[in-house]
PDB file of N, CA and C in Angstrom:
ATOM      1  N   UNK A   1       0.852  -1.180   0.000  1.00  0.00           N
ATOM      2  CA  UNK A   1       0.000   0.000   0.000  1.00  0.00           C
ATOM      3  C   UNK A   1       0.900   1.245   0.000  1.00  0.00           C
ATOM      4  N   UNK A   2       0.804   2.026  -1.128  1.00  0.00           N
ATOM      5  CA  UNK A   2       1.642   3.340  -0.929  1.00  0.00           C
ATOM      6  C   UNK A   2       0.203   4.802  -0.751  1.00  0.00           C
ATOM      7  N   UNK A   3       1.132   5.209  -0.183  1.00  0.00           N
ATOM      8  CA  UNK A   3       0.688   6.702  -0.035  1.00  0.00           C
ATOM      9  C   UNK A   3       1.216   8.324  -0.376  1.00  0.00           C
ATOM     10  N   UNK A   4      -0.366   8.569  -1.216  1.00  0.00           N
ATOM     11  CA  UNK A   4       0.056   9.854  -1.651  1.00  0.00           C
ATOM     12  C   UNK A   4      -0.914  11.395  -1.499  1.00  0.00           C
ATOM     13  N   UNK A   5       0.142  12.183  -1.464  1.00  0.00           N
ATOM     14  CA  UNK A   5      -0.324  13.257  -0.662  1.00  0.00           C
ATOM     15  C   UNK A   5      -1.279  13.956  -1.930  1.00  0.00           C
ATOM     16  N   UNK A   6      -2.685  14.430  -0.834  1.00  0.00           N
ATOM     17  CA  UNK A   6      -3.666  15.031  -1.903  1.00  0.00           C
ATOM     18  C   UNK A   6      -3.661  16.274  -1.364  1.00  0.00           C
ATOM     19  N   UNK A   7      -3.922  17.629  -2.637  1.00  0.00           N
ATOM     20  CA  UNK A   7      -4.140  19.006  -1.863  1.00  0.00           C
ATOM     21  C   UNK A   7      -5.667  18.942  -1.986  1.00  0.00           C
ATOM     22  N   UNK A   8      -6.336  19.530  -1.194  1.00  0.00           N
ATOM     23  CA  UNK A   8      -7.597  19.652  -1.183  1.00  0.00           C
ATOM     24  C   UNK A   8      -8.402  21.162  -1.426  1.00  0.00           C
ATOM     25  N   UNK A   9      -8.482  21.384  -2.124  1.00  0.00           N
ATOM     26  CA  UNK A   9      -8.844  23.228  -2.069  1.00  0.00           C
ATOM     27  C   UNK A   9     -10.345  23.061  -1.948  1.00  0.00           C
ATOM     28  N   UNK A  10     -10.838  24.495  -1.241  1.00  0.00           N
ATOM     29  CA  UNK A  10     -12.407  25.012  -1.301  1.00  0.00           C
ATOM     30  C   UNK A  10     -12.681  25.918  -1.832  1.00  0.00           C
ATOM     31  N   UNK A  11     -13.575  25.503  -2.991  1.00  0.00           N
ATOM     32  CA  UNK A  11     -14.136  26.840  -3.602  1.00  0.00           C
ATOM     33  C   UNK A  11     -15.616  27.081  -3.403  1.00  0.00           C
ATOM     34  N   UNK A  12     -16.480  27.971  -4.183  1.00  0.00           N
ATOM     35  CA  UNK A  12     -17.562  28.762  -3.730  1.00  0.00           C
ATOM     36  C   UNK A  12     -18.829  27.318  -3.564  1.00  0.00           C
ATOM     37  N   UNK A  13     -18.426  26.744  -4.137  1.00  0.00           N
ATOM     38  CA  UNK A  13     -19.762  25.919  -3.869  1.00  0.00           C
ATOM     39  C   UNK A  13     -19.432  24.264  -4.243  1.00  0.00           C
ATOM     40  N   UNK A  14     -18.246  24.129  -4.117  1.00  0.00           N
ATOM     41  CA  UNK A  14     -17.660  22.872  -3.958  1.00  0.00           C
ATOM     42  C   UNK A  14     -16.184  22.701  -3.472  1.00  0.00           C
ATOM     43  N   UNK A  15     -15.547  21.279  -3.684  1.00  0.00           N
ATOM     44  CA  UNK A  15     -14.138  21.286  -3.214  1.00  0.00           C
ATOM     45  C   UNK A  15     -13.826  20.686  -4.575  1.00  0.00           C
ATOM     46  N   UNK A  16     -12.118  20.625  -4.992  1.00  0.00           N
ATOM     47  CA  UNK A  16     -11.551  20.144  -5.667  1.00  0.00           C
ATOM     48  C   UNK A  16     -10.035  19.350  -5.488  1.00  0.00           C
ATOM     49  N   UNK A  17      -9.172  18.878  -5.588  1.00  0.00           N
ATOM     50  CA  UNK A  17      -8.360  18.014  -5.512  1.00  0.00           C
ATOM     51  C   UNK A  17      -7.280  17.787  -6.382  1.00  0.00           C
ATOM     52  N   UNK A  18      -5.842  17.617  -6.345  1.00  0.00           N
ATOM     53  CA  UNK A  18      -4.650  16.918  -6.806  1.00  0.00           C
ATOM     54  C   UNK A  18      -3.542  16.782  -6.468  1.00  0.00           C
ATOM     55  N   UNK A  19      -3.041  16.068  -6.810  1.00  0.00           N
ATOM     56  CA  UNK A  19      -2.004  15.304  -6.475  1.00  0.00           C
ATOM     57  C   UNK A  19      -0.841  15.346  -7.067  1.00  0.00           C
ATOM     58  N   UNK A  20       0.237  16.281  -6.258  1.00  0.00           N
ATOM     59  CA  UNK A  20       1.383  17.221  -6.944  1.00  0.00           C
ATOM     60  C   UNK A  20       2.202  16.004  -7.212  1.00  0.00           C
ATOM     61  N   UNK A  21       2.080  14.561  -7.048  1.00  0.00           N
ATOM     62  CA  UNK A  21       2.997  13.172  -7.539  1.00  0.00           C
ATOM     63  C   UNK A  21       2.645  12.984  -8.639  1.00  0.00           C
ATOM     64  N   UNK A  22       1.585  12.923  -9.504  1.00  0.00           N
ATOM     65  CA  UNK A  22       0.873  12.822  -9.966  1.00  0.00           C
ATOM     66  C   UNK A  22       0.192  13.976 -11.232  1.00  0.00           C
ATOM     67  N   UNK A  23       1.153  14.420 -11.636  1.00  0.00           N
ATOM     68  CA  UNK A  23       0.403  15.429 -12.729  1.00  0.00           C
ATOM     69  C   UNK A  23      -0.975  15.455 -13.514  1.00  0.00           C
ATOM     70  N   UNK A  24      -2.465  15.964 -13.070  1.00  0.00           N
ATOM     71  CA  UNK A  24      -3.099  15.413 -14.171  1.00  0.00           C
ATOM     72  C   UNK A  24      -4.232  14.863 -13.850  1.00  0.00           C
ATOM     73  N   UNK A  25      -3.523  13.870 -12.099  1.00  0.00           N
ATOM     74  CA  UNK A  25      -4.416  13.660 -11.619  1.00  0.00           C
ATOM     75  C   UNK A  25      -5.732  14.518 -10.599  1.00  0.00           C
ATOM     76  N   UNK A  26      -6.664  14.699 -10.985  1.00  0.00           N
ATOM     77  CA  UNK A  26      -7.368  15.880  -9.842  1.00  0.00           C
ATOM     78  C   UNK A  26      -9.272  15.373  -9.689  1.00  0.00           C
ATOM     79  N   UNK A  27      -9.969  15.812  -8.901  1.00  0.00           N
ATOM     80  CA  UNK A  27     -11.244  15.233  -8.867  1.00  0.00           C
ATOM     81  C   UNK A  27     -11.789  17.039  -8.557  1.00  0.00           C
ATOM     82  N   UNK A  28     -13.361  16.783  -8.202  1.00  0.00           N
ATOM     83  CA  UNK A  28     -14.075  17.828  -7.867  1.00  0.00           C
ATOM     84  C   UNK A  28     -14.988  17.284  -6.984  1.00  0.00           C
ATOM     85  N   UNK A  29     -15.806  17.598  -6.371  1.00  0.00           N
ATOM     86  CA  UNK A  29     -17.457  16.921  -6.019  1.00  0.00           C
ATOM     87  C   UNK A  29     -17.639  18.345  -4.915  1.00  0.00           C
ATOM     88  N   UNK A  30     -19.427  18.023  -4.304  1.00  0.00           N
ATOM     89  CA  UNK A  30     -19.936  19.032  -3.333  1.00  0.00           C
ATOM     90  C   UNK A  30     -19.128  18.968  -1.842  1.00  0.00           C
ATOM     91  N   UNK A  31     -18.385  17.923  -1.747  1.00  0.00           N
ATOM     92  CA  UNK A  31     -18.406  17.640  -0.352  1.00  0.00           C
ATOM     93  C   UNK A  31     -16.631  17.862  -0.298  1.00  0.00           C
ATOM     94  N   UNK A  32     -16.347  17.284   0.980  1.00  0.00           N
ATOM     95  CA  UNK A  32     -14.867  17.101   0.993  1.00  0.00           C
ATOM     96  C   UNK A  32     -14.714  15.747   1.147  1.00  0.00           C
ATOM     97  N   UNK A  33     -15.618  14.875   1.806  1.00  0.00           N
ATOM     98  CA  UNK A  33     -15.417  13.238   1.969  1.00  0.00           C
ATOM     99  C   UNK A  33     -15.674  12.939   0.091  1.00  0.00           C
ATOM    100  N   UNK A  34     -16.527  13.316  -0.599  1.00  0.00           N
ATOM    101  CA  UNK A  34     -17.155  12.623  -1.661  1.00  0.00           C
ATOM    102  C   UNK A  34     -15.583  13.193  -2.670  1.00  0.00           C
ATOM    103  N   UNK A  35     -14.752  14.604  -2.853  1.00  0.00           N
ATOM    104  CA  UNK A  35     -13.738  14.598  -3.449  1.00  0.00           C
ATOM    105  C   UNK A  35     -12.788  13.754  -3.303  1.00  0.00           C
ATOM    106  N   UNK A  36     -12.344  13.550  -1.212  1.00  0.00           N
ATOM    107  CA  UNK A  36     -11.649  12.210  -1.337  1.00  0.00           C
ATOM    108  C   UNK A  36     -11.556  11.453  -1.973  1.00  0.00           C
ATOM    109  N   UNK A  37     -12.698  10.755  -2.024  1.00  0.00           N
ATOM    110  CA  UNK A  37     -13.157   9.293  -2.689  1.00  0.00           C
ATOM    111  C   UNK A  37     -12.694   9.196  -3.708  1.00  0.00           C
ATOM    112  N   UNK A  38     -13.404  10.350  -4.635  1.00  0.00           N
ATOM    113  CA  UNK A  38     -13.479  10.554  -5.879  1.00  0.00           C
ATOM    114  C   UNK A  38     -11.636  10.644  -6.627  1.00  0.00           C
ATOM    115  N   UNK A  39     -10.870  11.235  -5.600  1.00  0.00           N
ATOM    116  CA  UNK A  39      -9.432  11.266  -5.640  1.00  0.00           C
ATOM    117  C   UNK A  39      -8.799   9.972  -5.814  1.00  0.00           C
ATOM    118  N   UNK A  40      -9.056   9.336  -4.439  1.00  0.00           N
ATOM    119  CA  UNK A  40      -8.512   7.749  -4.597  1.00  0.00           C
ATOM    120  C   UNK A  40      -9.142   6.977  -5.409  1.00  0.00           C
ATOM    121  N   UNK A  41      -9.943   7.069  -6.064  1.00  0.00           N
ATOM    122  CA  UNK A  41     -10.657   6.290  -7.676  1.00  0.00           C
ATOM    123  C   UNK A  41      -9.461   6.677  -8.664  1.00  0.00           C
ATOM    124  N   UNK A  42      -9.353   8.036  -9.081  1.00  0.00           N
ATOM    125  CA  UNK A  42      -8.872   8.406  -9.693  1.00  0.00           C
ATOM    126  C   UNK A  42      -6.826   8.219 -10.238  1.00  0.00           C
ATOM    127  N   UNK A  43      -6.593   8.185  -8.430  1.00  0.00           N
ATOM    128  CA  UNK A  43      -4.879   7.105  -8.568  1.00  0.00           C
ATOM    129  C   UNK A  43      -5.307   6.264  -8.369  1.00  0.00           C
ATOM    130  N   UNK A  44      -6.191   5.648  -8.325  1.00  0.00           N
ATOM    131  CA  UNK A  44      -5.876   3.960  -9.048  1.00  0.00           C
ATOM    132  C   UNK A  44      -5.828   3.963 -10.185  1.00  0.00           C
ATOM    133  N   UNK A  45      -6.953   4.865 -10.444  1.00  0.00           N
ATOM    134  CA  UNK A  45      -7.146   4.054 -12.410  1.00  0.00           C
ATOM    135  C   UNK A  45      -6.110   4.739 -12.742  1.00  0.00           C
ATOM    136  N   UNK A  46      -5.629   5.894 -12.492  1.00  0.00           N
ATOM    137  CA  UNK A  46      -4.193   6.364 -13.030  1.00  0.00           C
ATOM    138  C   UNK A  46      -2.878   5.136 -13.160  1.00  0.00           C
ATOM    139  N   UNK A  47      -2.765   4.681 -11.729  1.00  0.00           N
ATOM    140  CA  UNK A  47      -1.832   3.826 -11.977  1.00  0.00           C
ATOM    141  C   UNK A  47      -1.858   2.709 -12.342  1.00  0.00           C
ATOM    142  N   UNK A  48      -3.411   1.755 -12.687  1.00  0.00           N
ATOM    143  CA  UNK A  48      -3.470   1.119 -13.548  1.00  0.00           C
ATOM    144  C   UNK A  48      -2.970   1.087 -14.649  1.00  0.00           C
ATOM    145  N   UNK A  49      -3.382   2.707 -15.209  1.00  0.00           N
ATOM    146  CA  UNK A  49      -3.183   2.322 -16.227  1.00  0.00           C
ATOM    147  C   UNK A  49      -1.373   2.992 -16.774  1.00  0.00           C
ATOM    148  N   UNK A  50      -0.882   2.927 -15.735  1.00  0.00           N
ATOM    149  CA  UNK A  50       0.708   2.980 -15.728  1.00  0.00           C
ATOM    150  C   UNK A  50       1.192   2.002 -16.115  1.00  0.00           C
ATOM    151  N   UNK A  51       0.602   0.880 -15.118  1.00  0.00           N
ATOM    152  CA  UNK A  51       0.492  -0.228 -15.219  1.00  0.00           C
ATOM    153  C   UNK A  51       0.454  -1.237 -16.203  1.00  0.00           C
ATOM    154  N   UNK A  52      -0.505  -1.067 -17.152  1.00  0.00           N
ATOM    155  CA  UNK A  52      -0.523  -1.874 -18.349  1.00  0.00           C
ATOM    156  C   UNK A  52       0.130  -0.785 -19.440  1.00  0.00           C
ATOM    157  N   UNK A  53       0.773   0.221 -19.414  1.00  0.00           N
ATOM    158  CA  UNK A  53       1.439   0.663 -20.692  1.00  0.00           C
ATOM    159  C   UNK A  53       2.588   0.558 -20.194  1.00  0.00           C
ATOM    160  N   UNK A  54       3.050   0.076 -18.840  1.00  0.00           N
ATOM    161  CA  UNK A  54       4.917  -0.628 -18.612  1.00  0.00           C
ATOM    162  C   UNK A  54       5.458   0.547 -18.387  1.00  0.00           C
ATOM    163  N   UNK A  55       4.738   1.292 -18.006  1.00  0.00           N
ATOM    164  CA  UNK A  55       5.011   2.985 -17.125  1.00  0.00           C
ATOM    165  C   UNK A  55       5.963   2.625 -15.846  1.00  0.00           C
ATOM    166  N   UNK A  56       7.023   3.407 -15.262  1.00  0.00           N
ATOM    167  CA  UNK A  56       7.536   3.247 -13.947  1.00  0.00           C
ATOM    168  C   UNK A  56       5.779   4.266 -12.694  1.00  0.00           C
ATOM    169  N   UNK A  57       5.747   3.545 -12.102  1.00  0.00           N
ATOM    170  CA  UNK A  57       5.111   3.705 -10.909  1.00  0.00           C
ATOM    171  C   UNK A  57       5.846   5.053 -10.197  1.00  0.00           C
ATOM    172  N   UNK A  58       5.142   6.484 -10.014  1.00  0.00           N
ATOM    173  CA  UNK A  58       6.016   7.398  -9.683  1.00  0.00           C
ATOM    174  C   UNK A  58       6.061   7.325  -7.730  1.00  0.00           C
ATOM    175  N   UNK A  59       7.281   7.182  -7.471  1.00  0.00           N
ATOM    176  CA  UNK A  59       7.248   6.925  -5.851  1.00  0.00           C
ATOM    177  C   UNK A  59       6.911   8.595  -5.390  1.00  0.00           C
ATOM    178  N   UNK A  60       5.955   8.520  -3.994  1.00  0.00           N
ATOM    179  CA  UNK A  60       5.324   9.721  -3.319  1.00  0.00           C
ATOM    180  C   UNK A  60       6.733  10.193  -2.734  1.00  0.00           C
ATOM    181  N   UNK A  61       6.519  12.136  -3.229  1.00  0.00           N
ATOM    182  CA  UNK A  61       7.901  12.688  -2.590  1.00  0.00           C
ATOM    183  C   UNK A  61       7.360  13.528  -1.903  1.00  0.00           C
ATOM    184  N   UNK A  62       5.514  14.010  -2.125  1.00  0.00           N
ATOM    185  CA  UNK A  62       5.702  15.238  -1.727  1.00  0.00           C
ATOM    186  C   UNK A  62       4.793  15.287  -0.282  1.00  0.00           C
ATOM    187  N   UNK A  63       5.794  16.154   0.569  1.00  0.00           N
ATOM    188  CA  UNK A  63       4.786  16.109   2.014  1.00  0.00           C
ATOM    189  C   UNK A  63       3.791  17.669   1.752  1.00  0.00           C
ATOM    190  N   UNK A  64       2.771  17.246   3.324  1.00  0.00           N
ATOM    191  CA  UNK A  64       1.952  18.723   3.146  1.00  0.00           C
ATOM    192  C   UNK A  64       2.038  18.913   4.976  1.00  0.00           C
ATOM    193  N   UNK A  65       1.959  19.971   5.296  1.00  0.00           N
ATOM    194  CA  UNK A  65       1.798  20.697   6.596  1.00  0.00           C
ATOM    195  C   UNK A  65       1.509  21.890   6.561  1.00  0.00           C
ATOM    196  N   UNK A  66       0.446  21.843   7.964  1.00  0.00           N
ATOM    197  CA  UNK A  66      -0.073  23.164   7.991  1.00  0.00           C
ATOM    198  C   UNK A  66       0.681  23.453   9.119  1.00  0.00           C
ATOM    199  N   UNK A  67       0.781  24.773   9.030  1.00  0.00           N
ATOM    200  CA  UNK A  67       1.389  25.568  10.545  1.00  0.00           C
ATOM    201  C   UNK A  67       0.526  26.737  10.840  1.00  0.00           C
ATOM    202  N   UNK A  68       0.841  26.979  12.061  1.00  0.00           N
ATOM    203  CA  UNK A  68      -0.268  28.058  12.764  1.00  0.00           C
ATOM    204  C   UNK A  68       0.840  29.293  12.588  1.00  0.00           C
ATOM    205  N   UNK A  69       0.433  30.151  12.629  1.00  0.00           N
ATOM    206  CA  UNK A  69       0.870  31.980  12.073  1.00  0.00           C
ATOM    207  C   UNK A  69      -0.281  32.912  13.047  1.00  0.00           C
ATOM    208  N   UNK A  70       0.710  34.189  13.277  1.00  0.00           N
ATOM    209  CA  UNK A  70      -0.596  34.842  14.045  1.00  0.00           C
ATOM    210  C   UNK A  70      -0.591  35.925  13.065  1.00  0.00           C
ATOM    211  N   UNK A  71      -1.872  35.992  13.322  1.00  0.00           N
ATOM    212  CA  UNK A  71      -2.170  36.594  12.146  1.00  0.00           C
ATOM    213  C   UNK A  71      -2.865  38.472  12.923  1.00  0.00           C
TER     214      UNK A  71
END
């Protein structure tokens, strides 16, 4: 099982999604659980289909953190 880091943005009336390992790959939906989802559907079938065209599998480099700032 590998793991890869998703950005999650909010916009006016939904969320959207991608995955800076991953060029290309990105989702949308109303919610933030239903973009998840919709994300991890999306690297699979991505790397499926890496998979059957004998693609190298790109290994996860990129981290995410939030930090607190006073604002």
């Amino acid at each position: 099982m590998t793991k890869y880091t998703i950005i999650i943005e909010k916009g006016e009336g939904n969320y959207s999604a991608y995955c800076p390992d991953l060029p290309g790959v990105v989702s949308a939906a109303e919610t933030e659980e239903e973009t998840v989802e919709l994300m991890k559907e999306a690297i699979e079938f991505h790397l499926e289909g890496l998979k059957e065209d004998r693609i190298p599998i790109p290994e996860p480099t990129t981290l995410a953190r939030s930090v607190e700032v006073a604002v």
